[in-house]
C-alpha atoms as a PDB file:
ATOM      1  CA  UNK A   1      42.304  98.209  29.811  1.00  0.00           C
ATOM      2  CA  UNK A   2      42.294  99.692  26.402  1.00  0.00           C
ATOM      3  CA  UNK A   3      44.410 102.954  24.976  1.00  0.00           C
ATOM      4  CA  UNK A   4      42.566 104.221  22.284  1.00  0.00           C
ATOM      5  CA  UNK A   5      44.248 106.544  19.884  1.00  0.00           C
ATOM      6  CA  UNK A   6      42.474 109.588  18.110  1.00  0.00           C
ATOM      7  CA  UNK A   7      43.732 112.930  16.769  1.00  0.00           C
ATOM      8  CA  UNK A   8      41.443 116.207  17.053  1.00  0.00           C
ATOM      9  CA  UNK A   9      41.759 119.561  15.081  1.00  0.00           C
ATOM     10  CA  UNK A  10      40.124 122.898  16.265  1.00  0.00           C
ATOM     11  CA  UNK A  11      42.115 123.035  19.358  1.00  0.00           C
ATOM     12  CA  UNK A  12      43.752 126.283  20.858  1.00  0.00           C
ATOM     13  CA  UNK A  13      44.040 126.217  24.205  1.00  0.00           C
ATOM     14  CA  UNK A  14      44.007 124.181  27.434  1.00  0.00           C
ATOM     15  CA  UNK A  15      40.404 125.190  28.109  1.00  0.00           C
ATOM     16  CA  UNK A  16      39.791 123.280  24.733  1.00  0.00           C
ATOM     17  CA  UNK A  17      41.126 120.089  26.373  1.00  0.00           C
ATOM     18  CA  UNK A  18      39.482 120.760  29.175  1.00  0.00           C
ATOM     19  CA  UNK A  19      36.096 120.205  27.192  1.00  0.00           C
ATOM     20  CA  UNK A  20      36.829 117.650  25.534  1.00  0.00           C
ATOM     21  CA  UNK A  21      38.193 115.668  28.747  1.00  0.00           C
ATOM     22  CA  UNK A  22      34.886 116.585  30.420  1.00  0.00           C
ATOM     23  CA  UNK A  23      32.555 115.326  27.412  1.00  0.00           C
ATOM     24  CA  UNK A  24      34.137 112.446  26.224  1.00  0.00           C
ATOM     25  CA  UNK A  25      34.354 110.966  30.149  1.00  0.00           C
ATOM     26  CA  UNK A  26      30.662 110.764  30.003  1.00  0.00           C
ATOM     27  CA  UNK A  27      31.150 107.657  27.592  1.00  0.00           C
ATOM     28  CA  UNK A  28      30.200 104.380  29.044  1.00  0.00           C
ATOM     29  CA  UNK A  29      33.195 102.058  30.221  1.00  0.00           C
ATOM     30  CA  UNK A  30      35.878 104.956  30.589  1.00  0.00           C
ATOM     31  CA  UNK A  31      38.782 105.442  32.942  1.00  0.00           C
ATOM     32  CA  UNK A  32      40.827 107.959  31.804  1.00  0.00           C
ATOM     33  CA  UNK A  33      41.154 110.766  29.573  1.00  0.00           C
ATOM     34  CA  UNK A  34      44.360 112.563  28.197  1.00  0.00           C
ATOM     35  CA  UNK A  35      44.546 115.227  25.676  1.00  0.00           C
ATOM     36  CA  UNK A  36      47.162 117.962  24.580  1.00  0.00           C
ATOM     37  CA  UNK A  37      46.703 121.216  22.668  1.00  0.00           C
ATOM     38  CA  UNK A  38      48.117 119.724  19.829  1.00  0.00           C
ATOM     39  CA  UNK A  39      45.308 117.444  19.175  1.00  0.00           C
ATOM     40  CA  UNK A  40      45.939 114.159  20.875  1.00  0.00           C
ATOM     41  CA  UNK A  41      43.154 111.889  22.448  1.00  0.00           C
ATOM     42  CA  UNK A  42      44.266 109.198  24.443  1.00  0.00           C
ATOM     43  CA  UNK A  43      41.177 107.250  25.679  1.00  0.00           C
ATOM     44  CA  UNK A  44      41.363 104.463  28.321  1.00  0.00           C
ATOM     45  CA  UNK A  45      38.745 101.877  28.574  1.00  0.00           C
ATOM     46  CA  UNK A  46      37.483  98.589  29.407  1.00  0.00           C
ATOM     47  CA  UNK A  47      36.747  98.395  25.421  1.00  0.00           C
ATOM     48  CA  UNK A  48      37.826  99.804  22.194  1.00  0.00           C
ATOM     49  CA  UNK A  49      35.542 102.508  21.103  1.00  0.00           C
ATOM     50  CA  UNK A  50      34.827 103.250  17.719  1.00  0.00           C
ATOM     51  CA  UNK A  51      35.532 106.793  16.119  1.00  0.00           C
ATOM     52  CA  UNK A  52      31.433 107.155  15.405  1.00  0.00           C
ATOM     53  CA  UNK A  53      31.399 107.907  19.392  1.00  0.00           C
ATOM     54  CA  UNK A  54      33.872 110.273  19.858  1.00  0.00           C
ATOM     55  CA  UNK A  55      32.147 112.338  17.046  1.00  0.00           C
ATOM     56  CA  UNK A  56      29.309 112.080  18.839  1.00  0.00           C
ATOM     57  CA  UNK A  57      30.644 113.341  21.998  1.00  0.00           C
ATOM     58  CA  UNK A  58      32.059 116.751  20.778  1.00  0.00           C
ATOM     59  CA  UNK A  59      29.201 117.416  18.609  1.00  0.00           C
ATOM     60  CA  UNK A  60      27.772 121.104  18.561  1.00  0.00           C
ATOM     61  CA  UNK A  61      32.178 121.761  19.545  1.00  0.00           C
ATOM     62  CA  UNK A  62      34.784 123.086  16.767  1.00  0.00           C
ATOM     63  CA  UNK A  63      36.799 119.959  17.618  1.00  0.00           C
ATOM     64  CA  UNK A  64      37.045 117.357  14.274  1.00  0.00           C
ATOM     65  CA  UNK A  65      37.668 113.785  15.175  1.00  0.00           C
ATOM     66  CA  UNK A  66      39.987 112.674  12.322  1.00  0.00           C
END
């Protein structure tokens, strides 16, 4: 199991992480998802996953993968 790392902007509120927990567990390979208002991503996989698909999976959000 992997812990990948990312940091988000556009975030106000828990219904933000809420979103992005829901979107970016439709990405092949993952197990868990945690994310706080202040713009953590913690990503668990079976892999490490590249920033490219992140972006990818909040497009059409306010959330910036940076």
């Amino acid at each position: 199991m992997k812990s990948n790392q990312f940091k988000l902007s556009g975030l106000s509120c828990e219904a933000c992480t809420k979103i992005i927990k829901k979107r970016v567990e439709r990405l092949p390979d993952i197990s868990g998802v945690n994310v706080d208002v202040q713009g953590n991503l913690e990503i668990m996989a079976n892999r490490n996953l590249d920033k490219s698909e992140v972006i990818t999976a909040l497009k059409d959000t306010d959330y910036k993968v940076f």
